[in-house]
Protein backbone atom coordinates (compact mmCIF):
# COMPACT_ATOMS: atom_id res chain seq x y z
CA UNK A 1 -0.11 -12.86 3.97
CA UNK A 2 1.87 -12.93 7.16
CA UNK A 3 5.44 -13.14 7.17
CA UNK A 4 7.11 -13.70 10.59
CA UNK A 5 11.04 -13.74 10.77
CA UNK A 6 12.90 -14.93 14.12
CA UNK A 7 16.31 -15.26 14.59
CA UNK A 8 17.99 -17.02 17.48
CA UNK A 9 21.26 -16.34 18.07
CA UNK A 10 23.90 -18.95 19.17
CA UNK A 11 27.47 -18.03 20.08
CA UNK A 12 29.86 -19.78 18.20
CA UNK A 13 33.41 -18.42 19.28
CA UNK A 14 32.42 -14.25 19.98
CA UNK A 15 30.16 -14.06 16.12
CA UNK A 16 26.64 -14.58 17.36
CA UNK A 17 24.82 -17.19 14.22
CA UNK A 18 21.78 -16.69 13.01
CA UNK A 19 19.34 -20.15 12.62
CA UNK A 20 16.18 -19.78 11.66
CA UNK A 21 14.31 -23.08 12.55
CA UNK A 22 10.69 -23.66 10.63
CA UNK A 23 9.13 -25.47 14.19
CA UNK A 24 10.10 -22.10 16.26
CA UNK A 25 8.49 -19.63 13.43
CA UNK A 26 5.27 -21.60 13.48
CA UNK A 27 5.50 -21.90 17.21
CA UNK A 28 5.86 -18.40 17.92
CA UNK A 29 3.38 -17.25 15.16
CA UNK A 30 0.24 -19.25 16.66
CA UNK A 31 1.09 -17.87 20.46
CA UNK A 32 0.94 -14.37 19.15
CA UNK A 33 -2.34 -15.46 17.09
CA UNK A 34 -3.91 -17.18 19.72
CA UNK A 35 -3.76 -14.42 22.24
CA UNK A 36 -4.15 -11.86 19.68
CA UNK A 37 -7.59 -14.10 18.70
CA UNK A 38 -8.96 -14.38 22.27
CA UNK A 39 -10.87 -17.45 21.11
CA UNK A 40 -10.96 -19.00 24.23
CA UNK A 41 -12.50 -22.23 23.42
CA UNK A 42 -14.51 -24.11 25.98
CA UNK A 43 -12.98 -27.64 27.54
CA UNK A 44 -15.32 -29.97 25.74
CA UNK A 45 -14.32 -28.18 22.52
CA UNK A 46 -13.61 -31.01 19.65
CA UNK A 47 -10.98 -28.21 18.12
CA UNK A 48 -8.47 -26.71 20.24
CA UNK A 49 -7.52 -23.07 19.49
CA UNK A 50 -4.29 -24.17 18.43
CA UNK A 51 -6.23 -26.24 15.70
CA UNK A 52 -8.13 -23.28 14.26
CA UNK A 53 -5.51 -21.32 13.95
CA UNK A 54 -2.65 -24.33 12.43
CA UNK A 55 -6.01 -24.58 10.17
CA UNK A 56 -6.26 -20.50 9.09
CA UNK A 57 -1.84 -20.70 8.41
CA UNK A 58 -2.51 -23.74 6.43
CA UNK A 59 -4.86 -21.93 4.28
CA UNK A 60 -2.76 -19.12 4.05
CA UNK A 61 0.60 -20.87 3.55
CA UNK A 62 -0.64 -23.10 0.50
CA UNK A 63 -2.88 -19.42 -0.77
CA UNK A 64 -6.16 -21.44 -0.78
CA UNK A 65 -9.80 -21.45 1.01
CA UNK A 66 -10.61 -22.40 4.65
CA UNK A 67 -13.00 -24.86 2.20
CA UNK A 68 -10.06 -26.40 0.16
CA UNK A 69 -8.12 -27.25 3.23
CA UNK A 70 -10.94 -28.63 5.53
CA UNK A 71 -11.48 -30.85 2.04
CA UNK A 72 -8.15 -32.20 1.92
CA UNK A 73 -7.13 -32.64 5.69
CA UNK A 74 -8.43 -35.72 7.81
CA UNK A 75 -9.91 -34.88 10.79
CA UNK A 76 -9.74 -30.86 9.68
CA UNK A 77 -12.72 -28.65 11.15
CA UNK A 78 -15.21 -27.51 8.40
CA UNK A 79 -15.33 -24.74 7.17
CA UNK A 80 -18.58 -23.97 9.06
CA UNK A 81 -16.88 -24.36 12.12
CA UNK A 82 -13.66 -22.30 11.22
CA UNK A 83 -16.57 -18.88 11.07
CA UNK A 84 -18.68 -19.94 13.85
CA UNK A 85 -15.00 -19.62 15.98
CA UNK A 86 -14.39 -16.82 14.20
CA UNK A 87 -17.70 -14.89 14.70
CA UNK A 88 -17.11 -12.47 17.19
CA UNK A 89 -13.80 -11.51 15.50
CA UNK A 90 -13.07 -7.65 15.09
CA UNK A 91 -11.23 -7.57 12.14
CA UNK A 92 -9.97 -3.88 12.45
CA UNK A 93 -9.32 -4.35 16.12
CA UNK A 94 -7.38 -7.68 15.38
CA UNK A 95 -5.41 -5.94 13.01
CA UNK A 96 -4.09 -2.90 15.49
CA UNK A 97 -3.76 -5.16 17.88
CA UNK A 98 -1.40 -7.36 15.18
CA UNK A 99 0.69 -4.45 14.42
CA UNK A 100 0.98 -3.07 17.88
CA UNK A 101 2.25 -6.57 19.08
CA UNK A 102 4.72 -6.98 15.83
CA UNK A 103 6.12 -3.41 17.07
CA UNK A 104 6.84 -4.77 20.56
CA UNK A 105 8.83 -7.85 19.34
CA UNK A 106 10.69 -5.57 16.28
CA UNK A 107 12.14 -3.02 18.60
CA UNK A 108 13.41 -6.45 21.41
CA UNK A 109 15.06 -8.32 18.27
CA UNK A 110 15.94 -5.72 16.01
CA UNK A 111 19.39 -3.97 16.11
CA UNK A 112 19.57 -0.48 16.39
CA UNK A 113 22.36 0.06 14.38
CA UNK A 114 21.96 -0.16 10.39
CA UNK A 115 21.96 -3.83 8.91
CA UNK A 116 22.32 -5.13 6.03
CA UNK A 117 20.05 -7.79 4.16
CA UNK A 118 19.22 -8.87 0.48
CA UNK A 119 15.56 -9.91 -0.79
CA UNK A 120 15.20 -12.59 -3.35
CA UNK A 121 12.00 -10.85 -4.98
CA UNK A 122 10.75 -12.97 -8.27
CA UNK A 123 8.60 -11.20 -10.59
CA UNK A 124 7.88 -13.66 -13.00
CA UNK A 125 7.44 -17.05 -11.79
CA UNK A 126 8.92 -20.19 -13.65
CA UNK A 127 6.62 -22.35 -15.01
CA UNK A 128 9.03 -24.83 -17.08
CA UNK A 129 9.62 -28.09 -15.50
CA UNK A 130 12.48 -29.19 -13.22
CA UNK A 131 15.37 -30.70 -14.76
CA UNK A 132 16.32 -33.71 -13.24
């Protein structure tokens, strides 16, 4: 799974704040995929690019099959058509080509002096029900 984390920074008085917005995430995350992809679908295409790939982070946001989502979304391409897009794809190429682009946005936005930052890491998941 892919986890992409921006931060834009807004000056509030001379302490920069940190807002992460859900829109800008997603945003960013299918430009890089899209050009990463090279799908470069033709004009009469019923699916844009932009489709296939919303499509793929849906499936791997919600940690289901390409199937499960194209059978619950209206209007969602098949799953037939998700692979024939797909076909040409290189997967080990894709992936180098992921890590060297991740590697050119880490060293723009990340600091180099030492920060500090907690993970909330669950082990064991919950599976009682929400008190109300």
């Amino acid at each position: 799974m892919l986890w992409v984390v921006i931060f834009k920074f807004m000056p509030k008085k001379n302490n920069p704040h940190k807002v992460l917005l859900n829109n800008d995430v997603l945003n960013f995350s299918v430009h890089v995929i899209k050009d990463l992809l090279n799908l470069n679908s033709a004009p009469n295409s019923i699916y844009s690019d932009k489709t296939i790939i919303y499509h793929l982070f849906n499936a791997a946001a919600s940690q289901t099959s390409i199937n499960q989502v194209s059978n619950l979304s209206i209007d969602a391409p098949s799953e037939g058509t998700i692979r024939y897009r797909l076909r040409n794809l290189d997967s080990n190429q894709f992936q180098q080509s992921l890590n060297d682009q991740l590697k050119i946005h880490a060293s723009k936005t990340i600091h180099r002096k030492s920060n500090t930052f907690a993970i909330d890491f669950v082990n064991i998941p919950y599976y009682g029900e929400e008190k109300k």
